[in-house]
C-alpha atoms as a PDB file:
ATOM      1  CA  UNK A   1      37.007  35.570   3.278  1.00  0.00           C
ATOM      2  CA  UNK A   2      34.722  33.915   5.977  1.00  0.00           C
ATOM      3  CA  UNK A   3      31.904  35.905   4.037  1.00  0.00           C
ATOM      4  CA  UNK A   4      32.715  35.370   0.490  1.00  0.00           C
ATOM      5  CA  UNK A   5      32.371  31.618   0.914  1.00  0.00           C
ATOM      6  CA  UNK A   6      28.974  32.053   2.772  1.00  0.00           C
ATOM      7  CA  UNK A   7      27.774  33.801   0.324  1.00  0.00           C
ATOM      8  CA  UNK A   8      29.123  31.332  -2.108  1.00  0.00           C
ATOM      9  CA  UNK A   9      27.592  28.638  -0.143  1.00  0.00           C
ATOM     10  CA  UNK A  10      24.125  30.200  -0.326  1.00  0.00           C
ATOM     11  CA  UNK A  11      23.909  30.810  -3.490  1.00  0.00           C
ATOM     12  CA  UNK A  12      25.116  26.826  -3.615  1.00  0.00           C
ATOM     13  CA  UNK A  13      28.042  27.503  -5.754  1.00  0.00           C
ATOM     14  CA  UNK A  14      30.362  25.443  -3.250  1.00  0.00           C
ATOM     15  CA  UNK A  15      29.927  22.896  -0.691  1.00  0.00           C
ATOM     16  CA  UNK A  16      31.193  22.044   2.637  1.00  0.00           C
ATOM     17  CA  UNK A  17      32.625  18.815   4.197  1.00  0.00           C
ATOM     18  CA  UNK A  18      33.297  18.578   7.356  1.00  0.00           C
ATOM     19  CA  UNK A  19      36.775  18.189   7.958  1.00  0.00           C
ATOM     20  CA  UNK A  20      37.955  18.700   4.474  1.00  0.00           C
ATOM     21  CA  UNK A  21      37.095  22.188   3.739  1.00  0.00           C
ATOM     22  CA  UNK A  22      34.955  23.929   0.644  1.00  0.00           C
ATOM     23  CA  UNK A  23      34.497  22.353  -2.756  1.00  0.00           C
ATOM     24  CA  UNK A  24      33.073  23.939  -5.901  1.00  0.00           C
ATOM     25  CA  UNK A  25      30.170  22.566  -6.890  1.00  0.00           C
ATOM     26  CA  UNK A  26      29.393  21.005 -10.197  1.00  0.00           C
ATOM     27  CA  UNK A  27      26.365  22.238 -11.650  1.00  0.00           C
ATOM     28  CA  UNK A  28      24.930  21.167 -14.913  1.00  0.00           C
ATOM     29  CA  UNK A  29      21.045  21.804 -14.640  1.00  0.00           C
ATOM     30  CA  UNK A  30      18.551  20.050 -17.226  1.00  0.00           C
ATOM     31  CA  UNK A  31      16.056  22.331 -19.193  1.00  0.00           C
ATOM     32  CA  UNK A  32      12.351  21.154 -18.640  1.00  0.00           C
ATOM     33  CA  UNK A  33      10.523  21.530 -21.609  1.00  0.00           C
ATOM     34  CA  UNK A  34       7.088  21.698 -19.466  1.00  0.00           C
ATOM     35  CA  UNK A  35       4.766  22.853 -22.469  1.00  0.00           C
ATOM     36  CA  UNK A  36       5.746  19.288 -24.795  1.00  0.00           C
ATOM     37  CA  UNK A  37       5.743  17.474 -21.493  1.00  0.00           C
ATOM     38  CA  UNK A  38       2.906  14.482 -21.711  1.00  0.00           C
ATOM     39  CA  UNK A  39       1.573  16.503 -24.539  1.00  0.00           C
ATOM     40  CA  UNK A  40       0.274  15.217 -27.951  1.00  0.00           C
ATOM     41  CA  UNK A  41       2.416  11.775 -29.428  1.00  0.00           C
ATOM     42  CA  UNK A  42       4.414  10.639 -25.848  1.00  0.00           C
ATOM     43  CA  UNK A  43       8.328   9.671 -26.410  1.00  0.00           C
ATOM     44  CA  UNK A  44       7.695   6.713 -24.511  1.00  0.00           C
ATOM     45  CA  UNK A  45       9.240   3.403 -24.915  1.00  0.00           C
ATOM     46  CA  UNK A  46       7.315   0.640 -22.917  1.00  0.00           C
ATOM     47  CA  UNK A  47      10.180  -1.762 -23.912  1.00  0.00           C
ATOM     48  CA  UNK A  48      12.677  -0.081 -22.353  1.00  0.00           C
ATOM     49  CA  UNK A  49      10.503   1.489 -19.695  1.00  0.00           C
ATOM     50  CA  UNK A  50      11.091   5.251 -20.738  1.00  0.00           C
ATOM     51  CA  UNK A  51       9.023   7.200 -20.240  1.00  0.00           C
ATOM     52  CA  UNK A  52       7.960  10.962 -21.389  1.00  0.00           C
ATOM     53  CA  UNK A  53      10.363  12.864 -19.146  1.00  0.00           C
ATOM     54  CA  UNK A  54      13.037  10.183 -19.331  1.00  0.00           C
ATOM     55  CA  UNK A  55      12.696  10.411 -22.924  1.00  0.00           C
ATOM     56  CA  UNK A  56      13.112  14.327 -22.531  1.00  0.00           C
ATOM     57  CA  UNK A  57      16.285  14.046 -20.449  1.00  0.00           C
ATOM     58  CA  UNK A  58      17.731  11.390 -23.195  1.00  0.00           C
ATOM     59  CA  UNK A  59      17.159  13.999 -25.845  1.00  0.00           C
ATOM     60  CA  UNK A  60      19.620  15.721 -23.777  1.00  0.00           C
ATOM     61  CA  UNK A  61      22.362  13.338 -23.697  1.00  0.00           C
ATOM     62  CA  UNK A  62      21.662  12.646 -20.306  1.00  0.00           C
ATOM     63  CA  UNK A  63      21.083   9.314 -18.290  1.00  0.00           C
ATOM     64  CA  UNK A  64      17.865   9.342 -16.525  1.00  0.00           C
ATOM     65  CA  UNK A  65      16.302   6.990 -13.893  1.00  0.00           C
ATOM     66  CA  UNK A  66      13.740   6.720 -11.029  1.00  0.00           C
ATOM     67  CA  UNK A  67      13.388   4.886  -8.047  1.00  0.00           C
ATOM     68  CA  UNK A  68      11.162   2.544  -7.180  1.00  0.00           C
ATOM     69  CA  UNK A  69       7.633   4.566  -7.126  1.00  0.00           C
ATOM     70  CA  UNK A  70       6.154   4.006  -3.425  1.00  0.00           C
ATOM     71  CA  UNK A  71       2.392   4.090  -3.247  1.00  0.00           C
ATOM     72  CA  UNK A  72       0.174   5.306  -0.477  1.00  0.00           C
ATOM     73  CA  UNK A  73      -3.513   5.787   0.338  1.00  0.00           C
ATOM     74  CA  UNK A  74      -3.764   8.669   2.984  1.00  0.00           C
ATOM     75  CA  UNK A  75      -5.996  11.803   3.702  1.00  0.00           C
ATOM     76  CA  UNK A  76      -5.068  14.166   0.701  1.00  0.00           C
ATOM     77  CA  UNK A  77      -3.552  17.233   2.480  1.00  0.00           C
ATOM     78  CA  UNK A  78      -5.127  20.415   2.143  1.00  0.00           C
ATOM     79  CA  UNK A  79      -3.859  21.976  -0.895  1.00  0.00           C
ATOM     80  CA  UNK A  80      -4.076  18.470  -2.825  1.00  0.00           C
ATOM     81  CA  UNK A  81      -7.530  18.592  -1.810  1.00  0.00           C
ATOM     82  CA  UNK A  82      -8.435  21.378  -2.832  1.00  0.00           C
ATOM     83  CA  UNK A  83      -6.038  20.945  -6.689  1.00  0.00           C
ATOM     84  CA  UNK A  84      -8.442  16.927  -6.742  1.00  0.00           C
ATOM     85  CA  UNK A  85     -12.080  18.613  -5.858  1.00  0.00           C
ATOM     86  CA  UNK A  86     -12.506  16.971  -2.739  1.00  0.00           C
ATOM     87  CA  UNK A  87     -13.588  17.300   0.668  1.00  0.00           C
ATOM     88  CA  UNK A  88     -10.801  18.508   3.581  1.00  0.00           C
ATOM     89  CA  UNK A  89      -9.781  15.223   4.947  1.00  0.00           C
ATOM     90  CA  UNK A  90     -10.754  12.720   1.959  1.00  0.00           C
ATOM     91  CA  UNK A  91      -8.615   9.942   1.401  1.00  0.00           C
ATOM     92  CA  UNK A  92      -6.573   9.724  -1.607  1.00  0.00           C
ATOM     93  CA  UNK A  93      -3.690   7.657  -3.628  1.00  0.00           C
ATOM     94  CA  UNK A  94      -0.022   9.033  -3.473  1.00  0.00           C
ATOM     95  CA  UNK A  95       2.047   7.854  -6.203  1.00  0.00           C
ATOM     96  CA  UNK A  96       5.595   9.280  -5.138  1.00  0.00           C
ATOM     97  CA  UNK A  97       9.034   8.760  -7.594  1.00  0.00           C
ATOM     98  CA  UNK A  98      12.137  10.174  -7.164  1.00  0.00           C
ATOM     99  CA  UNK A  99      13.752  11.241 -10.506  1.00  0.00           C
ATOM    100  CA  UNK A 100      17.589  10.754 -11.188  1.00  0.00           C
ATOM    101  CA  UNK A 101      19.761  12.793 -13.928  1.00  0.00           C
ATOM    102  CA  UNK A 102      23.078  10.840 -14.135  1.00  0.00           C
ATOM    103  CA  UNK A 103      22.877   9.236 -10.897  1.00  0.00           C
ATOM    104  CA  UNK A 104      22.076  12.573  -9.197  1.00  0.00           C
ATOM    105  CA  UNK A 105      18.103  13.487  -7.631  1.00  0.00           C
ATOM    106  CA  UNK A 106      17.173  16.153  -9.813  1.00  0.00           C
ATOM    107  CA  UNK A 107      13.226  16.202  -8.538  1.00  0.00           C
ATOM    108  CA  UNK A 108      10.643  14.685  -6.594  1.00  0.00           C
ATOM    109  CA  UNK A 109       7.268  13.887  -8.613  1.00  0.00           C
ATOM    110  CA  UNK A 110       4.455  12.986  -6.552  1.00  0.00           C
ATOM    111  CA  UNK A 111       1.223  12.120  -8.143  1.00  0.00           C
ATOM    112  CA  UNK A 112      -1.945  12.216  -6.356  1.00  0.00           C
ATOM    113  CA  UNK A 113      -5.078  10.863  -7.694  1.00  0.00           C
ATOM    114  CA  UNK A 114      -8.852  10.363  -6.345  1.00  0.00           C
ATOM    115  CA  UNK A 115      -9.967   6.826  -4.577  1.00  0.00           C
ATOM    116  CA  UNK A 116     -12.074   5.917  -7.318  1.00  0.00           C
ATOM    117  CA  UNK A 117      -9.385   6.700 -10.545  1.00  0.00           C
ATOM    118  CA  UNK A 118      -6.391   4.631  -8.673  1.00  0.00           C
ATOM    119  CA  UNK A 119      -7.996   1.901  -6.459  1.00  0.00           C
ATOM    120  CA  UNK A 120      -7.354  -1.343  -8.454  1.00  0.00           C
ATOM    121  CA  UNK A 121      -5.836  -0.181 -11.285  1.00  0.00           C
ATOM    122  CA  UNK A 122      -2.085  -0.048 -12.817  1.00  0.00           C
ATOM    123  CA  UNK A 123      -1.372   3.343 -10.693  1.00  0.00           C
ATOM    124  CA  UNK A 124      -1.252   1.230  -7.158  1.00  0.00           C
ATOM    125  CA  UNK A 125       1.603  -0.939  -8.385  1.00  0.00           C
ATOM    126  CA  UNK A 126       5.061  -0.409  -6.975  1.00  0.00           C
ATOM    127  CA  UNK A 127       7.063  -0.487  -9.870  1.00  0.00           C
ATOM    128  CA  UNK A 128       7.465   1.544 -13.239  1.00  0.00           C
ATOM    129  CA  UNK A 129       4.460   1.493 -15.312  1.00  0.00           C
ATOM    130  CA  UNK A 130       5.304   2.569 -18.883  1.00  0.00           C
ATOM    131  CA  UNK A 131       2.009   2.875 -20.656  1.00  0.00           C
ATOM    132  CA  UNK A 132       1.655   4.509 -24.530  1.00  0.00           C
ATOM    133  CA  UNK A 133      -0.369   7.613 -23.676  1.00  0.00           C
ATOM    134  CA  UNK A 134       0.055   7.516 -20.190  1.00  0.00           C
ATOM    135  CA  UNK A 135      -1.611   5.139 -17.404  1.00  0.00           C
ATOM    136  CA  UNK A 136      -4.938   7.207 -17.107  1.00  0.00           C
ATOM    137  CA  UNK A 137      -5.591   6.969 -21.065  1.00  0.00           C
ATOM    138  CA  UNK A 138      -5.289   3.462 -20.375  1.00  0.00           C
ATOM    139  CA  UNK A 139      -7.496   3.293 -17.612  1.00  0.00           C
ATOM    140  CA  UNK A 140     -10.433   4.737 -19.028  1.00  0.00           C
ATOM    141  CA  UNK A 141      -9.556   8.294 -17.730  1.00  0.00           C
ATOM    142  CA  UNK A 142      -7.607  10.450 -20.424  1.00  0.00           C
ATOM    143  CA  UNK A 143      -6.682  13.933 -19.219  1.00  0.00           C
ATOM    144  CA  UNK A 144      -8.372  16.478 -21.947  1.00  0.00           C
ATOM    145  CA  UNK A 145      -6.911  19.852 -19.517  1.00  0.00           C
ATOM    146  CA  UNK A 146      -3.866  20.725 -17.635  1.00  0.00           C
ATOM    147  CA  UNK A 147      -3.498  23.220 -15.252  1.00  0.00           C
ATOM    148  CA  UNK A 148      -0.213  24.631 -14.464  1.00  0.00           C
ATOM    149  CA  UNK A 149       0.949  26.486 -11.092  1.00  0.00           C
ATOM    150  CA  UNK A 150       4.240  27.458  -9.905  1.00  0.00           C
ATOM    151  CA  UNK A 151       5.341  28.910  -6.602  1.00  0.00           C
ATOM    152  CA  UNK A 152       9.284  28.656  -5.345  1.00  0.00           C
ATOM    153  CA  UNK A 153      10.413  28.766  -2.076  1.00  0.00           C
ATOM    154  CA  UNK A 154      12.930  27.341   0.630  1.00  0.00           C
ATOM    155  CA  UNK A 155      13.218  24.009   0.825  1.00  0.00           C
ATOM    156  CA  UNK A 156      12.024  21.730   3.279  1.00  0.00           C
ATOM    157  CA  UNK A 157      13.802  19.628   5.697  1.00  0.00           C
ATOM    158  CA  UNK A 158      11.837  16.609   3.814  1.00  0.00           C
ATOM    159  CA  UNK A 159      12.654  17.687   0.460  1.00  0.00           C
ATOM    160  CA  UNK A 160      15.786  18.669   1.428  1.00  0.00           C
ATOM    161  CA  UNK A 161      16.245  15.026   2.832  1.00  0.00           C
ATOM    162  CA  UNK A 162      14.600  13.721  -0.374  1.00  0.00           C
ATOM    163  CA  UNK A 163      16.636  15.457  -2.866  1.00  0.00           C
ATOM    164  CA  UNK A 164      19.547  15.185  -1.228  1.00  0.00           C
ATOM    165  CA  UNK A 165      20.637  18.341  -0.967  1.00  0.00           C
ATOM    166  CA  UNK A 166      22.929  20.757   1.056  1.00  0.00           C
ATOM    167  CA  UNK A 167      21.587  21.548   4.339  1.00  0.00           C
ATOM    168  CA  UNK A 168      23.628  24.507   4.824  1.00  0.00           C
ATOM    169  CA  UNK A 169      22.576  25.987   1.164  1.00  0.00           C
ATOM    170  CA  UNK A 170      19.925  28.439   0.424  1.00  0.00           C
ATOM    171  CA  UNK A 171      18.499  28.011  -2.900  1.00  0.00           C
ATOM    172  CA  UNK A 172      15.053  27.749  -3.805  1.00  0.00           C
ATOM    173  CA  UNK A 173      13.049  25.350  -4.921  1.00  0.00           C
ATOM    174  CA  UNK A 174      10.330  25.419  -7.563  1.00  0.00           C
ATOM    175  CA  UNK A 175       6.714  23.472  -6.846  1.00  0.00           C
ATOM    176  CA  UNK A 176       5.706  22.396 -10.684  1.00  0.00           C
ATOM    177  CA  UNK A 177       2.153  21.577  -9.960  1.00  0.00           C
ATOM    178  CA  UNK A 178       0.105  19.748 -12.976  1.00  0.00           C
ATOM    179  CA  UNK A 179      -3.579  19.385 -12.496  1.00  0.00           C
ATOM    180  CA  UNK A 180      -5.104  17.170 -14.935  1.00  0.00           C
ATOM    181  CA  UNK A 181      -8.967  17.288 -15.601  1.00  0.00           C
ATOM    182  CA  UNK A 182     -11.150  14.609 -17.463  1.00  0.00           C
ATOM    183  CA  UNK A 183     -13.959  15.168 -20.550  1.00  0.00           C
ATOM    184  CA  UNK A 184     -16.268  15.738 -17.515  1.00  0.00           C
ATOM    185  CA  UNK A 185     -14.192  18.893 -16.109  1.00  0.00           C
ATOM    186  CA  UNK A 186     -13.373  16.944 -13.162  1.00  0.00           C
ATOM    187  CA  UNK A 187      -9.950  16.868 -11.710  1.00  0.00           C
ATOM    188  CA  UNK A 188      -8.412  13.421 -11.737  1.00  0.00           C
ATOM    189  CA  UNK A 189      -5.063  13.437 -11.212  1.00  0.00           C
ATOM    190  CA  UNK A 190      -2.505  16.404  -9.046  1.00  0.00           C
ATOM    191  CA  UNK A 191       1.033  16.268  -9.765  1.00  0.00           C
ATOM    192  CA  UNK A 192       3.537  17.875  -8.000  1.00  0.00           C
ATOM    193  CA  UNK A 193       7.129  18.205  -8.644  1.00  0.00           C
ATOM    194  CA  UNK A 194       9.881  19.894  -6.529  1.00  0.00           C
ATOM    195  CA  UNK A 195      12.796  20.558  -8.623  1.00  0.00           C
ATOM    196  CA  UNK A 196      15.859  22.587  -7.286  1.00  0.00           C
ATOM    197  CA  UNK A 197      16.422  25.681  -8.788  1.00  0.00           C
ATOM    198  CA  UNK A 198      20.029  25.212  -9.743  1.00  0.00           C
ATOM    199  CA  UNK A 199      19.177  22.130 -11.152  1.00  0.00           C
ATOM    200  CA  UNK A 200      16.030  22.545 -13.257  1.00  0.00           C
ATOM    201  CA  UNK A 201      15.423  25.592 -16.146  1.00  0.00           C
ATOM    202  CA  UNK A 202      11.620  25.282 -16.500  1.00  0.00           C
ATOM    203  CA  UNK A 203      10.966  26.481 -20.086  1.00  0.00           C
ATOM    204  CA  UNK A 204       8.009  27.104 -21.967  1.00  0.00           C
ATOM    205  CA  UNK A 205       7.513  27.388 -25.859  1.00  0.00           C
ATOM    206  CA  UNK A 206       3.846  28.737 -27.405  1.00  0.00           C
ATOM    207  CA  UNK A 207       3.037  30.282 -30.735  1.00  0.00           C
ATOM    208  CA  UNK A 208       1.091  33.081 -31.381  1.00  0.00           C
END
């Protein structure tokens, strides 16, 4: 028995509190249309402050939100680095949200940008910034290419922390990275999201 509900637990069908024994857990993961995602016309809303992905999840007939978006300027780490075109140790801007699905963190979505796309512009600002065609169009940078990688692993004891998930469980998590490039081939933006795997079906629709 002691076995079955580890397994269960790793596979983060159930969850544990202490002193109160094993619950099943609800699970009712969104599906992530990534190829319509900041693509073409946005669904955003600048009244209402939606956004293209909360405008996804509405489509759904879910309630989205986001937390307050904190903003950093730090040395980009390696792999950012590397994604932006710039030199190992080369300061950059962190944009980093927290995105909700009925009340519940669903992903992380970190945006990192170079010093000389972000620094006094709408991206520093510690709020939501609902923009038609994004921010960067509006800035004078439009993205013209996207790059898309994916890699899934363990979580973190940060994202863990961050997504507020089981500590105990032993599902993977999927890194959504979006490099966007300029009309000069340059990369000017690097966004990553971490989205649990139980909670996030990544899905992606092309025609021949």
């Amino acid at each position: 028995m002691r076995q079955s509900v580890l397994k269960l637990k790793n596979w983060g069908l159930v969850t544990s509190r202490q002193g109160k024994g094993v619950y099943l857990r609800d699970i009712d993961p969104i599906e992530w249309h990534v190829h319509a995602f900041e693509r073409g016309t946005r669904r955003v809303d600048p009244a209402r402050g939606v956004d293209d992905w909360k405008a996804s999840i509405e489509e759904l007939g879910r309630v989205p939100s986001q937390d307050t978006p904190k903003v950093t300027v730090e040395r980009a780490p390696d792999d950012i680095a590397e994604w932006l075109a710039l030199e190992p140790g080369t300061f950059a801007v962190a944009r980093r949200r927290l995105r909700r699905v009925d009340g519940v963190p669903f992903q992380t979505a970190d945006s990192w940008f170079p010093m000389d796309i972000a620094m006094n512009s709408q991206l520093m600002e510690e709020r939501d910034v609902t923009m038609a065609g994004g921010i960067l169009k509006n800035i004078g940078h439009p993205q013209v290419r996207r790059r898309h990688i994916l890699r899934a692993w363990l979580p973190t004891d940060e994202e863990t922390k961050r997504l507020e998930l089981d500590p105990d469980a032993t599902n993977p998590i999927i890194r959504h990275v979006i490099v966007g490039y300029g009309a000069d081939g340059k990369p000017i933006r690097c966004m990553v999201t971490i989205a649990p795997g139980d909670r996030n079906v990544l899905i992606y629709d092309f025609e021949e």
